[in-house]
C-alpha atoms as a PDB file:
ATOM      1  CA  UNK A   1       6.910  45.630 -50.596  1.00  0.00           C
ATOM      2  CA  UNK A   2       9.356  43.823 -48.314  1.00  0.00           C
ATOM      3  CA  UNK A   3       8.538  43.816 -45.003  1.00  0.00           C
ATOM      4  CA  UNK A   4      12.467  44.270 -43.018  1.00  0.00           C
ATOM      5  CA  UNK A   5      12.504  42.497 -39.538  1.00  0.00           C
ATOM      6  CA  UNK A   6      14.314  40.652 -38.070  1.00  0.00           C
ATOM      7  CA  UNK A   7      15.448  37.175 -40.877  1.00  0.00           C
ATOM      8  CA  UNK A   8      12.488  37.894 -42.534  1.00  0.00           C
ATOM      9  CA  UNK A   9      14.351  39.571 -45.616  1.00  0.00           C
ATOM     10  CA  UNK A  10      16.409  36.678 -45.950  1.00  0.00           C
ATOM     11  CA  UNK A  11      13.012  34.148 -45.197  1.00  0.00           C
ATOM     12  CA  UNK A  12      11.478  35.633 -48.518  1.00  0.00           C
ATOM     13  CA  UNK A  13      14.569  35.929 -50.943  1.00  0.00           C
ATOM     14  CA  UNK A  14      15.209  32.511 -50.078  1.00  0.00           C
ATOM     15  CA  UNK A  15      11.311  31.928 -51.379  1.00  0.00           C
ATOM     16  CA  UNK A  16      12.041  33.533 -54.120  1.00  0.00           C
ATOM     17  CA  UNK A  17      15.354  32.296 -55.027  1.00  0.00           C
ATOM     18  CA  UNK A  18      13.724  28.412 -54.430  1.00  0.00           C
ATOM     19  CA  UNK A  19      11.800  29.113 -57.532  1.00  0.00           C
ATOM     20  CA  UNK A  20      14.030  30.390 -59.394  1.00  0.00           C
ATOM     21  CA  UNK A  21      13.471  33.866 -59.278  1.00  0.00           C
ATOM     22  CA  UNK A  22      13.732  36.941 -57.232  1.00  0.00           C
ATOM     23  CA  UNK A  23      11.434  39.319 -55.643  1.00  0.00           C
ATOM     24  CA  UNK A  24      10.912  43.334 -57.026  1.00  0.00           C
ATOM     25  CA  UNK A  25      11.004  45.135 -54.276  1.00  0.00           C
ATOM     26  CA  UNK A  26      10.102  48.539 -54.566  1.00  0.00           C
ATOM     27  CA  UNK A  27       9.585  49.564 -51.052  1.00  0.00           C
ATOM     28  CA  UNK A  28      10.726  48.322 -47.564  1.00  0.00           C
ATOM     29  CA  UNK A  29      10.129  48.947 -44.035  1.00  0.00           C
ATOM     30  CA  UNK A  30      10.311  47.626 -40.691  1.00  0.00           C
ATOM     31  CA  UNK A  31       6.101  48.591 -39.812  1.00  0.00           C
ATOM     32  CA  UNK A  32       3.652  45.673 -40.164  1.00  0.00           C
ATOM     33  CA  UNK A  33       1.214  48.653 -40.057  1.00  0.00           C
ATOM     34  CA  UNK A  34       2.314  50.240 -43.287  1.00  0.00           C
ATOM     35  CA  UNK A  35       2.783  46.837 -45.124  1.00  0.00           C
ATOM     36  CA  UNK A  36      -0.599  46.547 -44.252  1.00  0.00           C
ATOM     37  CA  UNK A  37      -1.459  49.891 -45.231  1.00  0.00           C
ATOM     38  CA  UNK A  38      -0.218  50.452 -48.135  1.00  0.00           C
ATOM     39  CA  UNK A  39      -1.217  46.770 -49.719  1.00  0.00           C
ATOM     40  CA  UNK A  40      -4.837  47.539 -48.360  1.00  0.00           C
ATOM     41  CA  UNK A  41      -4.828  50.517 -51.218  1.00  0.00           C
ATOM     42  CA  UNK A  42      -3.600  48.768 -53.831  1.00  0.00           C
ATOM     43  CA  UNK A  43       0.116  49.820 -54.069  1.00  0.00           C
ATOM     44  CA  UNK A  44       1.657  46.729 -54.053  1.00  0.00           C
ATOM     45  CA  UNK A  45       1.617  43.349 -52.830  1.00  0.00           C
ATOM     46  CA  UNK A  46       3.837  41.301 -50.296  1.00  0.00           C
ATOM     47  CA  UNK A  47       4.556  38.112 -48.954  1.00  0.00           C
ATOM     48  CA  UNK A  48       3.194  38.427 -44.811  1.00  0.00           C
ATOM     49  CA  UNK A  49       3.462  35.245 -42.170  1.00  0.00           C
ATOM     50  CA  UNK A  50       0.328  34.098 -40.795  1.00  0.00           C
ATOM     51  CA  UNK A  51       1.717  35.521 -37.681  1.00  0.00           C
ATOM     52  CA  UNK A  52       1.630  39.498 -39.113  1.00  0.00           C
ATOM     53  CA  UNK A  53      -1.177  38.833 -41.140  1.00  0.00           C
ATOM     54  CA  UNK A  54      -4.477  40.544 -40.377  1.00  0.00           C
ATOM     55  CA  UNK A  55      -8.015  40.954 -42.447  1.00  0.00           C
ATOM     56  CA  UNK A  56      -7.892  45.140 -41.994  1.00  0.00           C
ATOM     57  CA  UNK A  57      -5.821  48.203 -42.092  1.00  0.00           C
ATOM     58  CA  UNK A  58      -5.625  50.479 -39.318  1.00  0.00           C
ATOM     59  CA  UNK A  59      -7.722  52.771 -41.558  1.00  0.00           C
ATOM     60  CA  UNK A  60     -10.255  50.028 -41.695  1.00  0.00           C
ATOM     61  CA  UNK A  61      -9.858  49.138 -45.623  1.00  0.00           C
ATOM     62  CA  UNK A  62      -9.592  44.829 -46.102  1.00  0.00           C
ATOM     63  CA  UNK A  63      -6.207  43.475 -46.688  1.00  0.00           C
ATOM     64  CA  UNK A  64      -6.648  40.550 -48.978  1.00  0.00           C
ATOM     65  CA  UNK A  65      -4.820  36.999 -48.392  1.00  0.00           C
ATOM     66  CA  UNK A  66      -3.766  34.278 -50.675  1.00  0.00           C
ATOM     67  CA  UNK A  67      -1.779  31.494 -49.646  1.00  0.00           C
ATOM     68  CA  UNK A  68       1.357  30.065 -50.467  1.00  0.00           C
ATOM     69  CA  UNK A  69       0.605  26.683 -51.160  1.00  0.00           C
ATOM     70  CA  UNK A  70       4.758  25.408 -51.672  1.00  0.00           C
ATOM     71  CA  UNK A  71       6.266  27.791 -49.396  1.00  0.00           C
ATOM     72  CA  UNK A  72       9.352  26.616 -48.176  1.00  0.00           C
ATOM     73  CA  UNK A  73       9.803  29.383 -45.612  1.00  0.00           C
ATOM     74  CA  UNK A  74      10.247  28.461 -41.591  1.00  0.00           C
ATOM     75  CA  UNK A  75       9.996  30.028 -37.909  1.00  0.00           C
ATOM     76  CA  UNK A  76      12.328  29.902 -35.466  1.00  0.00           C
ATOM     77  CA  UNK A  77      10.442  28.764 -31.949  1.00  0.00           C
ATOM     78  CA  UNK A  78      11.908  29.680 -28.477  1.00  0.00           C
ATOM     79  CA  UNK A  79      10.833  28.575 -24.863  1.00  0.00           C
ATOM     80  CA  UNK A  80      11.938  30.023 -21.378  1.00  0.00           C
ATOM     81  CA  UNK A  81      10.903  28.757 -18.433  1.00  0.00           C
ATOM     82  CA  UNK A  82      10.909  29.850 -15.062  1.00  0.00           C
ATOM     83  CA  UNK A  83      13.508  27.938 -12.632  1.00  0.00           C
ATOM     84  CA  UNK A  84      11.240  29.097  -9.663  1.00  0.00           C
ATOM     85  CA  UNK A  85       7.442  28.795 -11.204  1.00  0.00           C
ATOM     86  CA  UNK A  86       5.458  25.619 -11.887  1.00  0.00           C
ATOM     87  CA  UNK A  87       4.661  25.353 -15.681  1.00  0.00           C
ATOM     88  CA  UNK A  88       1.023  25.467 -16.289  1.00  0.00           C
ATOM     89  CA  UNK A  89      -0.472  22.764 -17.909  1.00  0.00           C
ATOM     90  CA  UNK A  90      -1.651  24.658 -20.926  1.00  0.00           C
ATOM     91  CA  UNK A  91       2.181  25.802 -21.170  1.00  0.00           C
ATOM     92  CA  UNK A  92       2.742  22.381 -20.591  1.00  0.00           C
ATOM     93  CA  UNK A  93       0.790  20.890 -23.539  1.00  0.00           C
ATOM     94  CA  UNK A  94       2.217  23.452 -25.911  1.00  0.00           C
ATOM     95  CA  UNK A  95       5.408  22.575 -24.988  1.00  0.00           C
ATOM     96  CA  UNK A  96       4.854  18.965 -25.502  1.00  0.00           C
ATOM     97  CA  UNK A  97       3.637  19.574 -28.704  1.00  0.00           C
ATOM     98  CA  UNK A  98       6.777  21.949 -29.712  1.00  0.00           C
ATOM     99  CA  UNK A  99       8.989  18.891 -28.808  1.00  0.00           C
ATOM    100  CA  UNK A 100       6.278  16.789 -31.259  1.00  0.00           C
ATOM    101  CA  UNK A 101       6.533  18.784 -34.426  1.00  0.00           C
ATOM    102  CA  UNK A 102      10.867  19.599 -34.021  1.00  0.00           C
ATOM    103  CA  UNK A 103      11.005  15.544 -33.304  1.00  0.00           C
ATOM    104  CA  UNK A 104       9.542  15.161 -36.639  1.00  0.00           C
ATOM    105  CA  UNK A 105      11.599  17.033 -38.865  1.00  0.00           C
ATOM    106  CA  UNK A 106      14.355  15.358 -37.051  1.00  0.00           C
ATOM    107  CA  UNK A 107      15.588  18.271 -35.026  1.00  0.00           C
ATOM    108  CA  UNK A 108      16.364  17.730 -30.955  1.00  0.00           C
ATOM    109  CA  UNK A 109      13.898  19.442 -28.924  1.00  0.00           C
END
């Protein structure tokens, strides 16, 4: 099951295609809900960010994970900020550590 959101399509074939392969997808939509749903009973499996991930369906079965240990795959981060409001310092420390992490895989933050 492909999960079809925003680059996430392209995210997973480029997984895929990394090891040399490509992905059988038999079914695709654009609800986390029924990815989770439908993987929950057993009709087929998918690749989920930690982000979409969670441990249930909505009809309360258990959605089993398994990590990608290699995965290749990335997520675009965004930050606005208010010209008029003071940043808070928890917004503050998760900025500085945004500009951390993009500094180190030699990106401009």
């Amino acid at each position: 099951m492909l999960l079809d959101t925003d680059e996430y399509p392209d995210v997973i074939r480029g997984h895929w295609h990394t090891h040399g392969s490509q992905p059988n997808v038999a079914f695709t939509t654009t609800s986390f809900e029924t990815v989770r749903s439908l993987v929950a009973k057993g009709r087929g499996v998918t690749l989920l960010s930690d982000l979409v991930y969670r441990p249930w369906s909505l009809e309360g079965l258990r959605v089993m994970r398994r990590t990608v240990e290699d995965s290749t795959t990335y997520m675009d981060v965004g930050a606005v900020l208010s010209e008029t409001l003071a940043l808070s310092e928890p917004a503050a420390v998760v900025l500085d550590y945004l500009r951390v992490m993009i500094t180190r895989h030699g990106e401009d933050a």
